[in-house]
C-alpha atoms as a PDB file:
ATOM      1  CA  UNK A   1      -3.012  -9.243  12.242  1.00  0.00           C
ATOM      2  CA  UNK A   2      -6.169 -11.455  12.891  1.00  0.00           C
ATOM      3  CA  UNK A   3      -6.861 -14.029   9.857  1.00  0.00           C
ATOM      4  CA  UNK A   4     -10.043 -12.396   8.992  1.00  0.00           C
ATOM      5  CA  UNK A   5     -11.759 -11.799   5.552  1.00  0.00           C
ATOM      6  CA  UNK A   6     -14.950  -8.848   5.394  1.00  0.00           C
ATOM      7  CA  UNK A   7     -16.098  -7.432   2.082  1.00  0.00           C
ATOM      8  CA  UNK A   8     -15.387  -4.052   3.408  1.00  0.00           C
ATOM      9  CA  UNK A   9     -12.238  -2.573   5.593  1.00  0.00           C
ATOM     10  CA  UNK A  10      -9.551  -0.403   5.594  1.00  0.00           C
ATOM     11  CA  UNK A  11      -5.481  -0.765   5.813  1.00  0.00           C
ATOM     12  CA  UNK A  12      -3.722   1.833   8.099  1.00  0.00           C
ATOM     13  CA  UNK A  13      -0.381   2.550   9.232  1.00  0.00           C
ATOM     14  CA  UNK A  14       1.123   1.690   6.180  1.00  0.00           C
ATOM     15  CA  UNK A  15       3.280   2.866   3.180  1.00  0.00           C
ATOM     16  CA  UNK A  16       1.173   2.788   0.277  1.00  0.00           C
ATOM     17  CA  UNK A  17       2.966   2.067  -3.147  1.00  0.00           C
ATOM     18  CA  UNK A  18       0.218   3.677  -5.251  1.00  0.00           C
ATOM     19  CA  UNK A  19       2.620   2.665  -7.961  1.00  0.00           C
ATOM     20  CA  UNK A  20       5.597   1.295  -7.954  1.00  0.00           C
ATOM     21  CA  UNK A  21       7.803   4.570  -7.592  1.00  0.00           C
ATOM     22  CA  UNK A  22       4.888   6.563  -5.422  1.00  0.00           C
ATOM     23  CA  UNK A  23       4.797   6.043  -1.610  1.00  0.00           C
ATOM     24  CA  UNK A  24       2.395   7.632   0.312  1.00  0.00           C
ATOM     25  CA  UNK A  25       1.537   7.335   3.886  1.00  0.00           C
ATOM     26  CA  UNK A  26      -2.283   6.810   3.256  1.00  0.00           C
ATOM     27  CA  UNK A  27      -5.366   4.314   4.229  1.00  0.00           C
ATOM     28  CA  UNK A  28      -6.357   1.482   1.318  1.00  0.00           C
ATOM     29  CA  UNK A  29     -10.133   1.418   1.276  1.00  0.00           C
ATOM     30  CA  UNK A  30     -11.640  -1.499   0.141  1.00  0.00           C
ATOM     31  CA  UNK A  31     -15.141  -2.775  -0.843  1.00  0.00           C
ATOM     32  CA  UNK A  32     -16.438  -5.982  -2.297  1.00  0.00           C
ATOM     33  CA  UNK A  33     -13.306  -6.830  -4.054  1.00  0.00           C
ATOM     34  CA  UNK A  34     -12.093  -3.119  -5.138  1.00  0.00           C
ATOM     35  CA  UNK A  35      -9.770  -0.219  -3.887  1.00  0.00           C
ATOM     36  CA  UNK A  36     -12.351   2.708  -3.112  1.00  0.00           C
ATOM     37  CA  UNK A  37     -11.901   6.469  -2.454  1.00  0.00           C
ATOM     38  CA  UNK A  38     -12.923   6.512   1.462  1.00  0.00           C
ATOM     39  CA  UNK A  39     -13.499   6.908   4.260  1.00  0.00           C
ATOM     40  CA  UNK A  40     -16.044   4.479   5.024  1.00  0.00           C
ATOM     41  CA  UNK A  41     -17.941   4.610   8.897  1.00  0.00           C
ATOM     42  CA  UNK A  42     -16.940   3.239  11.914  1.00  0.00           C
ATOM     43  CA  UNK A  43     -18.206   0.056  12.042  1.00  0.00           C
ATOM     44  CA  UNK A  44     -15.738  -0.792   9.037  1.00  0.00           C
ATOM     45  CA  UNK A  45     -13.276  -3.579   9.825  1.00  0.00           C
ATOM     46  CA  UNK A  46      -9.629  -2.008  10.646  1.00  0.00           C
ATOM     47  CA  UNK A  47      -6.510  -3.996   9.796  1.00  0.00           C
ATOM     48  CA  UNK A  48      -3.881  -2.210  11.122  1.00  0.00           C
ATOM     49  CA  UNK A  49      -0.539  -3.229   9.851  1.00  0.00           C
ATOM     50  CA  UNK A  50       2.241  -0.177  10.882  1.00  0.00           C
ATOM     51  CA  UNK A  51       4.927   0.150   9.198  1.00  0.00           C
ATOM     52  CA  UNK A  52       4.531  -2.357   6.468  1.00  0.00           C
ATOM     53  CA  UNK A  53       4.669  -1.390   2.756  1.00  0.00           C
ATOM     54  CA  UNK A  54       1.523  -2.104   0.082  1.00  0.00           C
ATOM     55  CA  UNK A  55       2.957  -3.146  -2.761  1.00  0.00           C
ATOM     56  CA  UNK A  56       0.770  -3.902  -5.664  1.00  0.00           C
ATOM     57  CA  UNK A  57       1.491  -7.429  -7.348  1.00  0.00           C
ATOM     58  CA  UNK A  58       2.285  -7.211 -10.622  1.00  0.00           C
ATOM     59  CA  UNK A  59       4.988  -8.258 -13.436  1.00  0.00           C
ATOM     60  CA  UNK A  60       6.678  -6.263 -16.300  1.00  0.00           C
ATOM     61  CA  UNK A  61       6.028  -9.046 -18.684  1.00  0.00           C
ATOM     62  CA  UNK A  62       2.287  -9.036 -17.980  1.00  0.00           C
ATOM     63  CA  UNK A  63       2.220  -5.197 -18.127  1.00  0.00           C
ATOM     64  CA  UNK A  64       3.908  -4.734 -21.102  1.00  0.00           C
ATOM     65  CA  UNK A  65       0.836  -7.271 -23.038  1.00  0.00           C
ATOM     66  CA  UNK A  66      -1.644  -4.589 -21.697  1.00  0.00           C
ATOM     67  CA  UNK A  67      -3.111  -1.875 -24.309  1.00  0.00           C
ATOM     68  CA  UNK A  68      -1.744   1.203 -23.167  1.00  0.00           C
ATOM     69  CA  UNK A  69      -4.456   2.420 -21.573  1.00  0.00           C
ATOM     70  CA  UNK A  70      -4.777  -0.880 -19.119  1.00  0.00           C
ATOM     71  CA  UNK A  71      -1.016  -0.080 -17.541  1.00  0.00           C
ATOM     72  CA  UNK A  72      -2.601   1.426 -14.639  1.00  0.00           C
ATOM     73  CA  UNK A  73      -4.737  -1.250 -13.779  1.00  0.00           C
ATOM     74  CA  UNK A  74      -2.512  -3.132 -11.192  1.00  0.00           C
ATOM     75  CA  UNK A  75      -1.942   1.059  -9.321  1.00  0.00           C
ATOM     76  CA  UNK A  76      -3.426   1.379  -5.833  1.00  0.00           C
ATOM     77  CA  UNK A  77      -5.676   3.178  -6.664  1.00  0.00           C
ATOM     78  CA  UNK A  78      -9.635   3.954  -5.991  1.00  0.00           C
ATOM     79  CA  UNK A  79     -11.375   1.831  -8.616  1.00  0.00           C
ATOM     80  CA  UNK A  80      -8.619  -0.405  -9.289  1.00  0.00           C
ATOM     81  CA  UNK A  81      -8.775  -4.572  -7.620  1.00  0.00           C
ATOM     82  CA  UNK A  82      -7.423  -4.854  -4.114  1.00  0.00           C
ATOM     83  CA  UNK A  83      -4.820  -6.845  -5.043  1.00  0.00           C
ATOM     84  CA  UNK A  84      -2.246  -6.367  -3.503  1.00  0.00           C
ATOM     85  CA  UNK A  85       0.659  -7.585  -0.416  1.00  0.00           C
ATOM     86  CA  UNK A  86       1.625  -6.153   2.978  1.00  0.00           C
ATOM     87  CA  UNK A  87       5.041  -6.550   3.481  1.00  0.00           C
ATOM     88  CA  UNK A  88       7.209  -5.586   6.901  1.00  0.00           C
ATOM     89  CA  UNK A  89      10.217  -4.378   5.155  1.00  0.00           C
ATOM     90  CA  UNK A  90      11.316  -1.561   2.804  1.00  0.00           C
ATOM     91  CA  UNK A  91      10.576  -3.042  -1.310  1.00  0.00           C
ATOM     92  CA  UNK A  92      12.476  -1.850  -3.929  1.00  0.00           C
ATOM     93  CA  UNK A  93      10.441  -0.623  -7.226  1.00  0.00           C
ATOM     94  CA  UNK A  94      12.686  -2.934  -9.497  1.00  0.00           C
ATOM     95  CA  UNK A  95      11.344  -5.708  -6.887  1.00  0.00           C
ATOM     96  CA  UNK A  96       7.725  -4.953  -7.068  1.00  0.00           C
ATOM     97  CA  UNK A  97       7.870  -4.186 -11.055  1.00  0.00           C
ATOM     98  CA  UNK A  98      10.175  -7.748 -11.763  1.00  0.00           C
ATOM     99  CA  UNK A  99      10.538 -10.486  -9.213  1.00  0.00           C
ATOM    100  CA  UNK A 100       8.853  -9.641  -5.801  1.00  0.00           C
ATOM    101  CA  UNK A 101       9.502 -12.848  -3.375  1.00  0.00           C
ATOM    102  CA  UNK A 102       8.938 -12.208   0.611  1.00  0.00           C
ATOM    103  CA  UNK A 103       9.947 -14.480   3.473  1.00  0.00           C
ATOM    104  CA  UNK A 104       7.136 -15.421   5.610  1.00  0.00           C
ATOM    105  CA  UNK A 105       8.268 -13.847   8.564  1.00  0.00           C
ATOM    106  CA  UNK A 106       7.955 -10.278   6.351  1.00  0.00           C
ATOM    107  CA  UNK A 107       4.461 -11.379   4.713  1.00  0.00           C
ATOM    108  CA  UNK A 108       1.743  -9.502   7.290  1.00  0.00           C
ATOM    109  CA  UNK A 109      -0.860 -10.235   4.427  1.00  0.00           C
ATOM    110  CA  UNK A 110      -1.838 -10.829   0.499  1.00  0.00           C
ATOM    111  CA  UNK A 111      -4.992  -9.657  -0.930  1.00  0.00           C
ATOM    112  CA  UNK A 112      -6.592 -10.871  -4.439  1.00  0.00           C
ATOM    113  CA  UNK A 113      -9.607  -8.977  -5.813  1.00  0.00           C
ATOM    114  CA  UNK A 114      -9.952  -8.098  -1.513  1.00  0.00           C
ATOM    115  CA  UNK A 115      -9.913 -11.915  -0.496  1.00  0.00           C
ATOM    116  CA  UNK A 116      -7.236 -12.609   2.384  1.00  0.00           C
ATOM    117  CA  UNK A 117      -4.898 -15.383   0.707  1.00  0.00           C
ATOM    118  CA  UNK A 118      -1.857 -15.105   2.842  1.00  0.00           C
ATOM    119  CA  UNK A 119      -1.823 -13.850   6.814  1.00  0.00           C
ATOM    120  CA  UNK A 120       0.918 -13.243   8.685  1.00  0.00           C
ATOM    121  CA  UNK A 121       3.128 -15.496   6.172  1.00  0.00           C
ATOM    122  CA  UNK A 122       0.883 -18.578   6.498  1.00  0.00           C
ATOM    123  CA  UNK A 123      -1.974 -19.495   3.810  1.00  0.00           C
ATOM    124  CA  UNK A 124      -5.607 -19.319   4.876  1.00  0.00           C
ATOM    125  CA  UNK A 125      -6.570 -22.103   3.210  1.00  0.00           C
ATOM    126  CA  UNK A 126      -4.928 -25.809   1.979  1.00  0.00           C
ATOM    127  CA  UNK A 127      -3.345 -26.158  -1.449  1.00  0.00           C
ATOM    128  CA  UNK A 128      -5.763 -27.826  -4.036  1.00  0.00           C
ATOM    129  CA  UNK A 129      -9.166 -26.652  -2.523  1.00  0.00           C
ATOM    130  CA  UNK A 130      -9.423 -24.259  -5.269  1.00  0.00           C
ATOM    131  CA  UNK A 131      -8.763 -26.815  -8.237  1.00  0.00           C
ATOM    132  CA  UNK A 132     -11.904 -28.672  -6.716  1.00  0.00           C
ATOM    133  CA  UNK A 133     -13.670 -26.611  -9.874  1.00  0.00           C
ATOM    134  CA  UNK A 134     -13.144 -28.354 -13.240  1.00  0.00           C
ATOM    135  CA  UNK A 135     -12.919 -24.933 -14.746  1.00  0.00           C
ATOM    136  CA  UNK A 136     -10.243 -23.317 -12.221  1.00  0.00           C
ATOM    137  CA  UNK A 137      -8.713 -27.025 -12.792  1.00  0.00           C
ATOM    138  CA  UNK A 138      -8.630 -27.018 -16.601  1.00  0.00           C
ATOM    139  CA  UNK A 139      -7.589 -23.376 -16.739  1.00  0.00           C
ATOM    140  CA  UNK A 140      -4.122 -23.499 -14.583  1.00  0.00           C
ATOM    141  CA  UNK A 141      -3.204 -27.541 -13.584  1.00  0.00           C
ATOM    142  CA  UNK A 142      -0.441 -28.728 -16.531  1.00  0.00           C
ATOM    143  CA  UNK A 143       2.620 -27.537 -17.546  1.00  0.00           C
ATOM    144  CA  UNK A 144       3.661 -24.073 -18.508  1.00  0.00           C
ATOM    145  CA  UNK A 145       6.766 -23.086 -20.233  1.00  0.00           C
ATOM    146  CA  UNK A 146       9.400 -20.460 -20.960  1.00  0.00           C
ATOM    147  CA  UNK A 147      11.433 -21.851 -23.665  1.00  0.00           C
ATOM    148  CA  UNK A 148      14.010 -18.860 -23.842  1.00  0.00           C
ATOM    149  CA  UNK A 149      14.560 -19.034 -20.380  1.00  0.00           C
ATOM    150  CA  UNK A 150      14.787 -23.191 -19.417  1.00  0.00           C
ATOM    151  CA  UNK A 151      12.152 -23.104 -17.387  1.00  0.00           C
ATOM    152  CA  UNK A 152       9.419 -25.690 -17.350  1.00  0.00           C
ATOM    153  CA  UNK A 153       6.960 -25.150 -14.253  1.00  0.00           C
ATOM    154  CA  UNK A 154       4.444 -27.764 -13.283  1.00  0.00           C
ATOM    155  CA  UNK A 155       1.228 -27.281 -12.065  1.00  0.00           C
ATOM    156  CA  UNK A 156      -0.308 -30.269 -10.462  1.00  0.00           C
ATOM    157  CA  UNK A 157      -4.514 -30.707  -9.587  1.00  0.00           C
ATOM    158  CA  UNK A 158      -3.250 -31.145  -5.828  1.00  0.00           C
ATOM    159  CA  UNK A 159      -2.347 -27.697  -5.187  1.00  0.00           C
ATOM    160  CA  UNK A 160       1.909 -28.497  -5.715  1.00  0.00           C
ATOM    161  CA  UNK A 161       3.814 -27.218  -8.191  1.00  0.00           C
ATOM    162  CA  UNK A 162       7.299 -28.315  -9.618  1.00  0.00           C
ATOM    163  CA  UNK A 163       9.904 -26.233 -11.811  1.00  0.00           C
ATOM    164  CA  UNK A 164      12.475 -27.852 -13.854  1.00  0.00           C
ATOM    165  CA  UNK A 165      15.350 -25.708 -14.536  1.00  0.00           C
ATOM    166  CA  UNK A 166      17.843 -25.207 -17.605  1.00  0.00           C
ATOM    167  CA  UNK A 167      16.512 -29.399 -16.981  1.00  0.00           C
ATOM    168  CA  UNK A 168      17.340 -29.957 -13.615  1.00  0.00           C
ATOM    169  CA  UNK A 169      14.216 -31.533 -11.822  1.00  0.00           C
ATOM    170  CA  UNK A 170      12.732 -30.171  -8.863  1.00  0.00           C
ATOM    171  CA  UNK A 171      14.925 -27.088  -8.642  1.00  0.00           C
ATOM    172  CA  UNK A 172      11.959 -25.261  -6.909  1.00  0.00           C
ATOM    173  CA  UNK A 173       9.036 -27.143  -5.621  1.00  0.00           C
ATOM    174  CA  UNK A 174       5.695 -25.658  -2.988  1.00  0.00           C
ATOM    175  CA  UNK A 175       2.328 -25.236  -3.077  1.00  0.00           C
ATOM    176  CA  UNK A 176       0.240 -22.814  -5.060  1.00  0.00           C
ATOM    177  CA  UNK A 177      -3.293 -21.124  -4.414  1.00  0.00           C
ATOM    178  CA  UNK A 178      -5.532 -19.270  -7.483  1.00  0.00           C
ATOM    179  CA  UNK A 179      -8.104 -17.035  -7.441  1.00  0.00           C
ATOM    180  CA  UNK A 180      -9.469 -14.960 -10.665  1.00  0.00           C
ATOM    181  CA  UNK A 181      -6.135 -14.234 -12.759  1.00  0.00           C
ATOM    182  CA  UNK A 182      -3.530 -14.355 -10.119  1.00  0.00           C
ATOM    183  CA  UNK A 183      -1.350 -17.009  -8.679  1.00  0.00           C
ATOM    184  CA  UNK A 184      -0.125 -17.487  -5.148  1.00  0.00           C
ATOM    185  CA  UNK A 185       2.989 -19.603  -4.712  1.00  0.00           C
ATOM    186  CA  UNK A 186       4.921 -20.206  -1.146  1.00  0.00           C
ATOM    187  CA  UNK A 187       7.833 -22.440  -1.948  1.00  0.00           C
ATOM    188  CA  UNK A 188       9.319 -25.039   0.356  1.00  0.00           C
ATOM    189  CA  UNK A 189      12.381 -23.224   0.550  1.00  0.00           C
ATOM    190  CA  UNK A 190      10.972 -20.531   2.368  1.00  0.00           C
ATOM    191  CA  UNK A 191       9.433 -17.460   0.281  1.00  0.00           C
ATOM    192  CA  UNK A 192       5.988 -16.266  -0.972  1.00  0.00           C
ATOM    193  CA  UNK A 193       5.928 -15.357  -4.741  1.00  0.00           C
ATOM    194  CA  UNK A 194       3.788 -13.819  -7.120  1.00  0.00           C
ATOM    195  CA  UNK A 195       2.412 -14.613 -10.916  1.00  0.00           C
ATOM    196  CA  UNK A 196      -0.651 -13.313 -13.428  1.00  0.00           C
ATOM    197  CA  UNK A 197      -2.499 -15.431 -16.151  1.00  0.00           C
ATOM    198  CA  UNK A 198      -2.825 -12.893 -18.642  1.00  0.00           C
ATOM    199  CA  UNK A 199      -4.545 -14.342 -22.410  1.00  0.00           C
ATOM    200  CA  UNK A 200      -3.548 -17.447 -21.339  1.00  0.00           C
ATOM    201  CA  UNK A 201       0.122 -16.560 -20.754  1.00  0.00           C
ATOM    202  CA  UNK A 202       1.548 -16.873 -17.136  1.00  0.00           C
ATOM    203  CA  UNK A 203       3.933 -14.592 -15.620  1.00  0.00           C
ATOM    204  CA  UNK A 204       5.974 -15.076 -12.745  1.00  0.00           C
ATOM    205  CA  UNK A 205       9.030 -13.389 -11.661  1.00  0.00           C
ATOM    206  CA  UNK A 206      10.363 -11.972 -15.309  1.00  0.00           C
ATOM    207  CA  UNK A 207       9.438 -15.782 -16.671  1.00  0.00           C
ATOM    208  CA  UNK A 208       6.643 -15.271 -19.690  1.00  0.00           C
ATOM    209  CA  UNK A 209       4.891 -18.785 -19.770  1.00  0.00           C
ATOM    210  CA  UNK A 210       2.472 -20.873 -22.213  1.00  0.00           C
ATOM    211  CA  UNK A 211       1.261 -24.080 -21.820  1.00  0.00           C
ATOM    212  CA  UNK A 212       2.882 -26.792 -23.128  1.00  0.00           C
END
């Protein structure tokens, strides 16, 4: 894949997880930040990624807060943000609905809202540029956590984050990119992951999180 950005282009050769139990072998269309019914012309950027499964990013937990009539929101579908990962391996719907976490090697490319965050498992941008705005700042940098589950997870103005575990320090510690509602974490241990600030609750992974 080339690191490249456009307000407009099209995904081919890949297995499209409209949701996460539907594949289809189709194109994802997308336009100034949303999925769109196609085709567009020919001067439309083409990233070609064959093989590779689109996978929406989403959580249970965060779904589950939705009114019934927002479930479909995170579907691959025309209308819906283009938010969503391309992945060079087979995913599993339990993975995509619960805890989906992808080793850079299998990461051709995640897409928030149709911005490129993540290309061919590497970032396209450092941690912390984004917390340069005292808004995105005061909405994520602090600490967020899930009582019931022993998790505390730090989020710190430099673009690193920090999770204390069942209170062990430091069990898993990387950087951390935002844009809009979503969260972009690649740990130092070697894996891209996933979250969603939904009504100021974060979800990551099956963890349901408020700020301490």
């Amino acid at each position: 894949m080339t690191k490249k950005a456009a307000e407009q282009f099209v995904v081919t050769g890949a297995t499209v997880m409209r949701t996460p139990s539907t594949p289809a072998r189709d194109n994802l269309y997308v336009s100034e930040g949303l999925l769109e019914a196609g085709p567009f012309d020919d001067t439309t950027e083409v990233v070609e990624v064959r093989g590779a499964y689109a996978v929406p990013l989403m959580v249970d937990s965060a779904v589950a807060r939705r009114p019934p009539t927002q479930r479909h929101a995170y579907d691959l579908i025309p209308g819906n943000p283009a938010t969503f990962a391309l992945v060079r391996r087979g995913v599993a719907e339990s993975q995509i609905r619960h805890m989906l976490v992808v080793h850079p090697a299998d990461l051709a490319a995640v897409y928030v809202s149709g911005h490129l965050e993540a290309c061919d498992g590497r970032p396209t941008r450092p941690a912390g540029v984004d917390l340069a705005d005292p808004l995105v700042r005061e909405t994520w940098v602090g600490t967020w956590v899930d009582p019931a589950r022993g998790l505390e997870q730090h989020l710190m103005p430099d673009g690193r984050y920090a999770e204390t575990r069942n209170g062990r320090a430091d069990a898993y510690t990387g950087r951390y990119w935002v844009r809009d509602s979503r969260i972009t974490y690649l740990d130092d241990s070697g894996f891209w992951a996933f979250g969603e600030l939904l009504d100021d609750t974060l979800h990551h992974a099956g963890f349901v999180m408020n700020r301490r």
